[in-house]
PDB file of N, CA and C in Angstrom:
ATOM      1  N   UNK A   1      17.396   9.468  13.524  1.00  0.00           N
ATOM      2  CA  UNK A   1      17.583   8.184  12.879  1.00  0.00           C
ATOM      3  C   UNK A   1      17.029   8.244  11.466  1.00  0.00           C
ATOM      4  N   UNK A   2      17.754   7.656  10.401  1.00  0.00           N
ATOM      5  CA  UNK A   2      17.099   7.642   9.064  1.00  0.00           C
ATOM      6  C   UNK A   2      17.328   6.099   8.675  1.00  0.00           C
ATOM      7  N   UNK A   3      16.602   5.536   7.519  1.00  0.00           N
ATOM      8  CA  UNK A   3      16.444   4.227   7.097  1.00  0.00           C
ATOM      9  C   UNK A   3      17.030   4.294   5.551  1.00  0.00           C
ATOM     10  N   UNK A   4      17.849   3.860   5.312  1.00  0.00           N
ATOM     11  CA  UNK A   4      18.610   4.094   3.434  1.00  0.00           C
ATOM     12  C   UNK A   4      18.768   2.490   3.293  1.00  0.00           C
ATOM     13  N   UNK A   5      19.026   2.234   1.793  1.00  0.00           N
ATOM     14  CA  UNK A   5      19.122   1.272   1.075  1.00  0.00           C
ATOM     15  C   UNK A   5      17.924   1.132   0.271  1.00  0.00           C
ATOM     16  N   UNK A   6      18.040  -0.062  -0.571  1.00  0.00           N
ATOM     17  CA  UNK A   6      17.047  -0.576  -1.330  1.00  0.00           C
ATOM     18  C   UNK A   6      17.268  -0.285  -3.162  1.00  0.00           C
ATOM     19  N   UNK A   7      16.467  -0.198  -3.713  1.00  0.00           N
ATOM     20  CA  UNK A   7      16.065  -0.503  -5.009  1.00  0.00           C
ATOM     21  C   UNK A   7      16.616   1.391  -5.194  1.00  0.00           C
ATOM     22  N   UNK A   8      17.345   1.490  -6.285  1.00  0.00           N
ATOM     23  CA  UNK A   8      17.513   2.888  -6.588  1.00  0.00           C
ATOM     24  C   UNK A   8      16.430   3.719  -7.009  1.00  0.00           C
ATOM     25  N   UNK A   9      15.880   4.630  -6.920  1.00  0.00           N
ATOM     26  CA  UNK A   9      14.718   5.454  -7.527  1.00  0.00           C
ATOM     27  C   UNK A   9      14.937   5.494  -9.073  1.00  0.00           C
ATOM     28  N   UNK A  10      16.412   5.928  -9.425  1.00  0.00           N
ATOM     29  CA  UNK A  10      16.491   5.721 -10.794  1.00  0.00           C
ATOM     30  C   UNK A  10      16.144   4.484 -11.709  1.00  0.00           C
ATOM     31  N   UNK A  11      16.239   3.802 -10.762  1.00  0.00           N
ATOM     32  CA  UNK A  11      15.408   2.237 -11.356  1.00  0.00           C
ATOM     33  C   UNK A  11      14.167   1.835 -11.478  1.00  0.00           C
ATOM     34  N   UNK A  12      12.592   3.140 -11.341  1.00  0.00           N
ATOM     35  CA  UNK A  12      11.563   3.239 -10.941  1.00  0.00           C
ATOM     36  C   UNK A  12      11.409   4.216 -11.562  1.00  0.00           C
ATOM     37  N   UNK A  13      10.485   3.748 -12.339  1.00  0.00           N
ATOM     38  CA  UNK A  13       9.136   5.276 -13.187  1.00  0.00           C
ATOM     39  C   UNK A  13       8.385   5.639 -11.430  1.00  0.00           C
ATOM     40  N   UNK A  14       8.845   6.615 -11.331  1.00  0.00           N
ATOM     41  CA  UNK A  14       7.989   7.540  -9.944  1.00  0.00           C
ATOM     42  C   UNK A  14       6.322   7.460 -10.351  1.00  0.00           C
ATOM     43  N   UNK A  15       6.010   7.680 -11.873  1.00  0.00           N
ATOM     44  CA  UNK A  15       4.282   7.978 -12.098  1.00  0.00           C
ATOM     45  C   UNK A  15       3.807   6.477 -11.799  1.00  0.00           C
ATOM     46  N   UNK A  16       4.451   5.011 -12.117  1.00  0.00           N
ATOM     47  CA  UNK A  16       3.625   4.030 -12.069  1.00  0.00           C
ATOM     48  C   UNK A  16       4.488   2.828 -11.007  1.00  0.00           C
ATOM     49  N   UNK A  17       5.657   4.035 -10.188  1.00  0.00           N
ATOM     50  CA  UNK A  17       6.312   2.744  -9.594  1.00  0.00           C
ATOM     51  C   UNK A  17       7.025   1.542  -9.981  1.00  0.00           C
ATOM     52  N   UNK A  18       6.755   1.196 -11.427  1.00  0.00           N
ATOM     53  CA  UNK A  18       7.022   0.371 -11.918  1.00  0.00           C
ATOM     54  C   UNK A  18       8.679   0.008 -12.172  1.00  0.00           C
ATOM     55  N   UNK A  19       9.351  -1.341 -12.522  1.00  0.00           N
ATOM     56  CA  UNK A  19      10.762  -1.338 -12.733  1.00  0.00           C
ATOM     57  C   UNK A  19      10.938  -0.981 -14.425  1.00  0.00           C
ATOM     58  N   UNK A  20      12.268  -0.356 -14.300  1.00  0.00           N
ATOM     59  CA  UNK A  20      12.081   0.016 -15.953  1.00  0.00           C
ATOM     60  C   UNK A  20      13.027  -0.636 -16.484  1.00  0.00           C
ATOM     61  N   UNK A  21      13.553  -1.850 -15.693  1.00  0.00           N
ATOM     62  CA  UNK A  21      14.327  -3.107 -16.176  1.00  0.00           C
ATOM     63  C   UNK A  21      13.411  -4.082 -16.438  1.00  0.00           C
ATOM     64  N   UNK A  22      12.558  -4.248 -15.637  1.00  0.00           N
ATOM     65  CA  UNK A  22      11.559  -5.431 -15.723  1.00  0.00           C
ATOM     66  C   UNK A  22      10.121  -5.221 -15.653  1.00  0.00           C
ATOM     67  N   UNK A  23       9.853  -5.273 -16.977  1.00  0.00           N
ATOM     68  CA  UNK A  23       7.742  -4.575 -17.236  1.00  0.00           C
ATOM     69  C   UNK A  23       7.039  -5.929 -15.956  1.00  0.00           C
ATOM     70  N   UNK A  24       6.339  -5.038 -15.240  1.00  0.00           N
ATOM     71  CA  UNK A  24       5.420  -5.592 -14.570  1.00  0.00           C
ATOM     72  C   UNK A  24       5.815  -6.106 -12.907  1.00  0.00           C
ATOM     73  N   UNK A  25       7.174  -5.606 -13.059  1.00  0.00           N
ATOM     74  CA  UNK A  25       7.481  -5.834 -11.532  1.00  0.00           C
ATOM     75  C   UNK A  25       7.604  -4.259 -11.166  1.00  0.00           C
ATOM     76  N   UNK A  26       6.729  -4.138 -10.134  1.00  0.00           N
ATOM     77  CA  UNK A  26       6.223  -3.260  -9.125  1.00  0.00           C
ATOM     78  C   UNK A  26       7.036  -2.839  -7.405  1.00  0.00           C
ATOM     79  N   UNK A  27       7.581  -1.720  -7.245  1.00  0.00           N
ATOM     80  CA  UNK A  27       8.405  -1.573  -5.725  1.00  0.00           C
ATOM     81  C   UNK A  27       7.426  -0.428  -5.174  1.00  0.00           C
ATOM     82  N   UNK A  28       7.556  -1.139  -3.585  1.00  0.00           N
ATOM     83  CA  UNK A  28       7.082   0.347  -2.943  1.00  0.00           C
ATOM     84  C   UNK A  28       7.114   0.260  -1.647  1.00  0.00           C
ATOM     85  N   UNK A  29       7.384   1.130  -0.501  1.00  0.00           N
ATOM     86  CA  UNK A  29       7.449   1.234   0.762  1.00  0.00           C
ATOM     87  C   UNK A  29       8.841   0.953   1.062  1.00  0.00           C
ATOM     88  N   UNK A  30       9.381   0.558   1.929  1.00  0.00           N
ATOM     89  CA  UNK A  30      10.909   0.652   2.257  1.00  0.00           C
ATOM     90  C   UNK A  30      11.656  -0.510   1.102  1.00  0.00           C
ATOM     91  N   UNK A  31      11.047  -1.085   0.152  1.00  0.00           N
ATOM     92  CA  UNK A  31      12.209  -1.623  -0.070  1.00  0.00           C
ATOM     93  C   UNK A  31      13.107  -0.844  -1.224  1.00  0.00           C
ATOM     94  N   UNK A  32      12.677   0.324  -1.387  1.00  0.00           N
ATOM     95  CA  UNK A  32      12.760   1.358  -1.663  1.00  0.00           C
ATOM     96  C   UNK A  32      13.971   2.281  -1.545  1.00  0.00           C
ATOM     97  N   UNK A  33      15.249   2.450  -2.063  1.00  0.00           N
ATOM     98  CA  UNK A  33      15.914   3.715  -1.606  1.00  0.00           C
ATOM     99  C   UNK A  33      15.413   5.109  -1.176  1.00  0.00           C
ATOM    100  N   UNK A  34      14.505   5.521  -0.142  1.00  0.00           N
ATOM    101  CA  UNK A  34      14.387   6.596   0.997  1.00  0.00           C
ATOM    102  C   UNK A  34      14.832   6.478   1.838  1.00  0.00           C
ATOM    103  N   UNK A  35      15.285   7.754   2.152  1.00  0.00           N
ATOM    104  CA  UNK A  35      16.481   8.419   3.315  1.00  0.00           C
ATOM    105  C   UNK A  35      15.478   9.305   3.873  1.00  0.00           C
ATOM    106  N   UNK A  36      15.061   8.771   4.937  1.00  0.00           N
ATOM    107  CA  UNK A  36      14.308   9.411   5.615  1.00  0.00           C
ATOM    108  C   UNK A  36      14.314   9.702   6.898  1.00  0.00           C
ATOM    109  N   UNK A  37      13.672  10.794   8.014  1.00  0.00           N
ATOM    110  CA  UNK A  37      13.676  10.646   9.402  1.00  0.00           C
ATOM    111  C   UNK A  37      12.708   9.665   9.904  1.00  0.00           C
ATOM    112  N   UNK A  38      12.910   8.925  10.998  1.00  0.00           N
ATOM    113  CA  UNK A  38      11.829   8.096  11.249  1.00  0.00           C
ATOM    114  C   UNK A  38      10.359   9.157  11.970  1.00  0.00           C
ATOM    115  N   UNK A  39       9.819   8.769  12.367  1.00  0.00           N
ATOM    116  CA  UNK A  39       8.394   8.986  13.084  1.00  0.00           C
ATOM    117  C   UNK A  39       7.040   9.306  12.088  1.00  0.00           C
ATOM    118  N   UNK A  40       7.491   8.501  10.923  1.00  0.00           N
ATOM    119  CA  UNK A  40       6.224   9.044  10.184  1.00  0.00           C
ATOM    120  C   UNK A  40       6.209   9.314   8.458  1.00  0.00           C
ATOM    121  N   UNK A  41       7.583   9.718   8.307  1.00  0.00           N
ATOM    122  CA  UNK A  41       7.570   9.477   6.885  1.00  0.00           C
ATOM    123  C   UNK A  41       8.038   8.681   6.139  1.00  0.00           C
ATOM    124  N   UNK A  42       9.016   7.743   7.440  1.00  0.00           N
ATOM    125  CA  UNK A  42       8.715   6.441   6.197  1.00  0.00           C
ATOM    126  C   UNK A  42       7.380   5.876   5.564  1.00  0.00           C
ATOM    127  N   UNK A  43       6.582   5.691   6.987  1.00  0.00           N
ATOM    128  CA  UNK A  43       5.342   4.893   6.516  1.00  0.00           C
ATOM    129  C   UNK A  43       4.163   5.964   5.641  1.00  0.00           C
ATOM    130  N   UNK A  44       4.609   7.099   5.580  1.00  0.00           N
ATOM    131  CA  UNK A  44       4.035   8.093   4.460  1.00  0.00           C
ATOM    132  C   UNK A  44       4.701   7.679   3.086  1.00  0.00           C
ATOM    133  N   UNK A  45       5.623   7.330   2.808  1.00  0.00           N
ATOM    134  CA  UNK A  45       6.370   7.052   2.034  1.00  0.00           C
ATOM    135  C   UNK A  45       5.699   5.475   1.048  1.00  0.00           C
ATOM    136  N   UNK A  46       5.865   4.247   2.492  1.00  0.00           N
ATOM    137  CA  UNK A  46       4.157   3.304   2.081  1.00  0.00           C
ATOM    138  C   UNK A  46       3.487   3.294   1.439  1.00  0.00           C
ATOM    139  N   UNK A  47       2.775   4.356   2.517  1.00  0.00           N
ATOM    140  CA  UNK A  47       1.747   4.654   2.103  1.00  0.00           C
ATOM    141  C   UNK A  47       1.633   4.861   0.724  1.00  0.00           C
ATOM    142  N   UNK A  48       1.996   6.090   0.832  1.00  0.00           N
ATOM    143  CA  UNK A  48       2.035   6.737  -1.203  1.00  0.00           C
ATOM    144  C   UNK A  48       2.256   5.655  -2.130  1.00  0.00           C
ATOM    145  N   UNK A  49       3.187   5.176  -2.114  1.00  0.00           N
ATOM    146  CA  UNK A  49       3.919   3.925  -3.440  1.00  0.00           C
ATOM    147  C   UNK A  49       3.229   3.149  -3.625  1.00  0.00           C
ATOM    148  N   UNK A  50       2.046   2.369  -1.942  1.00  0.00           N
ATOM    149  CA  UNK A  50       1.513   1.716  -1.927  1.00  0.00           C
ATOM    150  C   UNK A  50       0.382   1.730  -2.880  1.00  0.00           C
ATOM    151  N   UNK A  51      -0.046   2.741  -2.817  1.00  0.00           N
ATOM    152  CA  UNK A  51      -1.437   3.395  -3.158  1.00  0.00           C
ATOM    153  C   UNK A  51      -0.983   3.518  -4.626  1.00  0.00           C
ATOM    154  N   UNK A  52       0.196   3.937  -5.236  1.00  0.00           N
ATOM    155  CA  UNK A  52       0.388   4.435  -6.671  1.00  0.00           C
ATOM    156  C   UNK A  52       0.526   2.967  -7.414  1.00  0.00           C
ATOM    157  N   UNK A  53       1.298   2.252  -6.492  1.00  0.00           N
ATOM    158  CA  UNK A  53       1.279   1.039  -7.119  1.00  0.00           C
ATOM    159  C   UNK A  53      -0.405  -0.127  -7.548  1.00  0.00           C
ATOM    160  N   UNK A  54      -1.241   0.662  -6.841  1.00  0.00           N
ATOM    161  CA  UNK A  54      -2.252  -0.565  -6.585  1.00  0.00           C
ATOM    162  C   UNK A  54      -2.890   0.208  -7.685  1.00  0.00           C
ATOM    163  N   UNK A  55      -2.801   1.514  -7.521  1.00  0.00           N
ATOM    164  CA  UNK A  55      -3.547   2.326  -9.066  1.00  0.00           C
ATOM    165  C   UNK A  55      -2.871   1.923 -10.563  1.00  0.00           C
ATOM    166  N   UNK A  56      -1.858   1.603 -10.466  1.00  0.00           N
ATOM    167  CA  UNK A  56      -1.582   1.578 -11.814  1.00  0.00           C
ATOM    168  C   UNK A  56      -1.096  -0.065 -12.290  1.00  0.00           C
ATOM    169  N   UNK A  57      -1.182  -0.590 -11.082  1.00  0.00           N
ATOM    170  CA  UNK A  57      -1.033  -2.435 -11.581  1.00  0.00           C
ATOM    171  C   UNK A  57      -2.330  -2.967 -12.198  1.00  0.00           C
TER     172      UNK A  57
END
């Protein structure tokens, strides 16, 4: 099983998460375009963005 859709990556600075249409709006965790297997890397996936996002807001 994999989970797709969401916000394009190309629409996201990867270093600050950030939108590079709109300064100061922030994406992360599934709403996210990752195509992933389930059991674990989506919520690794979360995790990370989560964490990059809270560092650089």
């Amino acid at each position: 099983m994999t989970t797709a859709g969401g916000v394009e990556l190309t629409e996201v600075n990867s270093a600050t998460m950030e939108s590079k249409k709109i300064k100061g709006l922030y994406f992360c965790g599934e709403v996210l375009n990752i195509d992933g297997d389930t059991g674990g890397y989506n919520i690794q996936a979360a995790f990370s963005t989560g964490y990059c996002v809270a560092k650089n807001f």
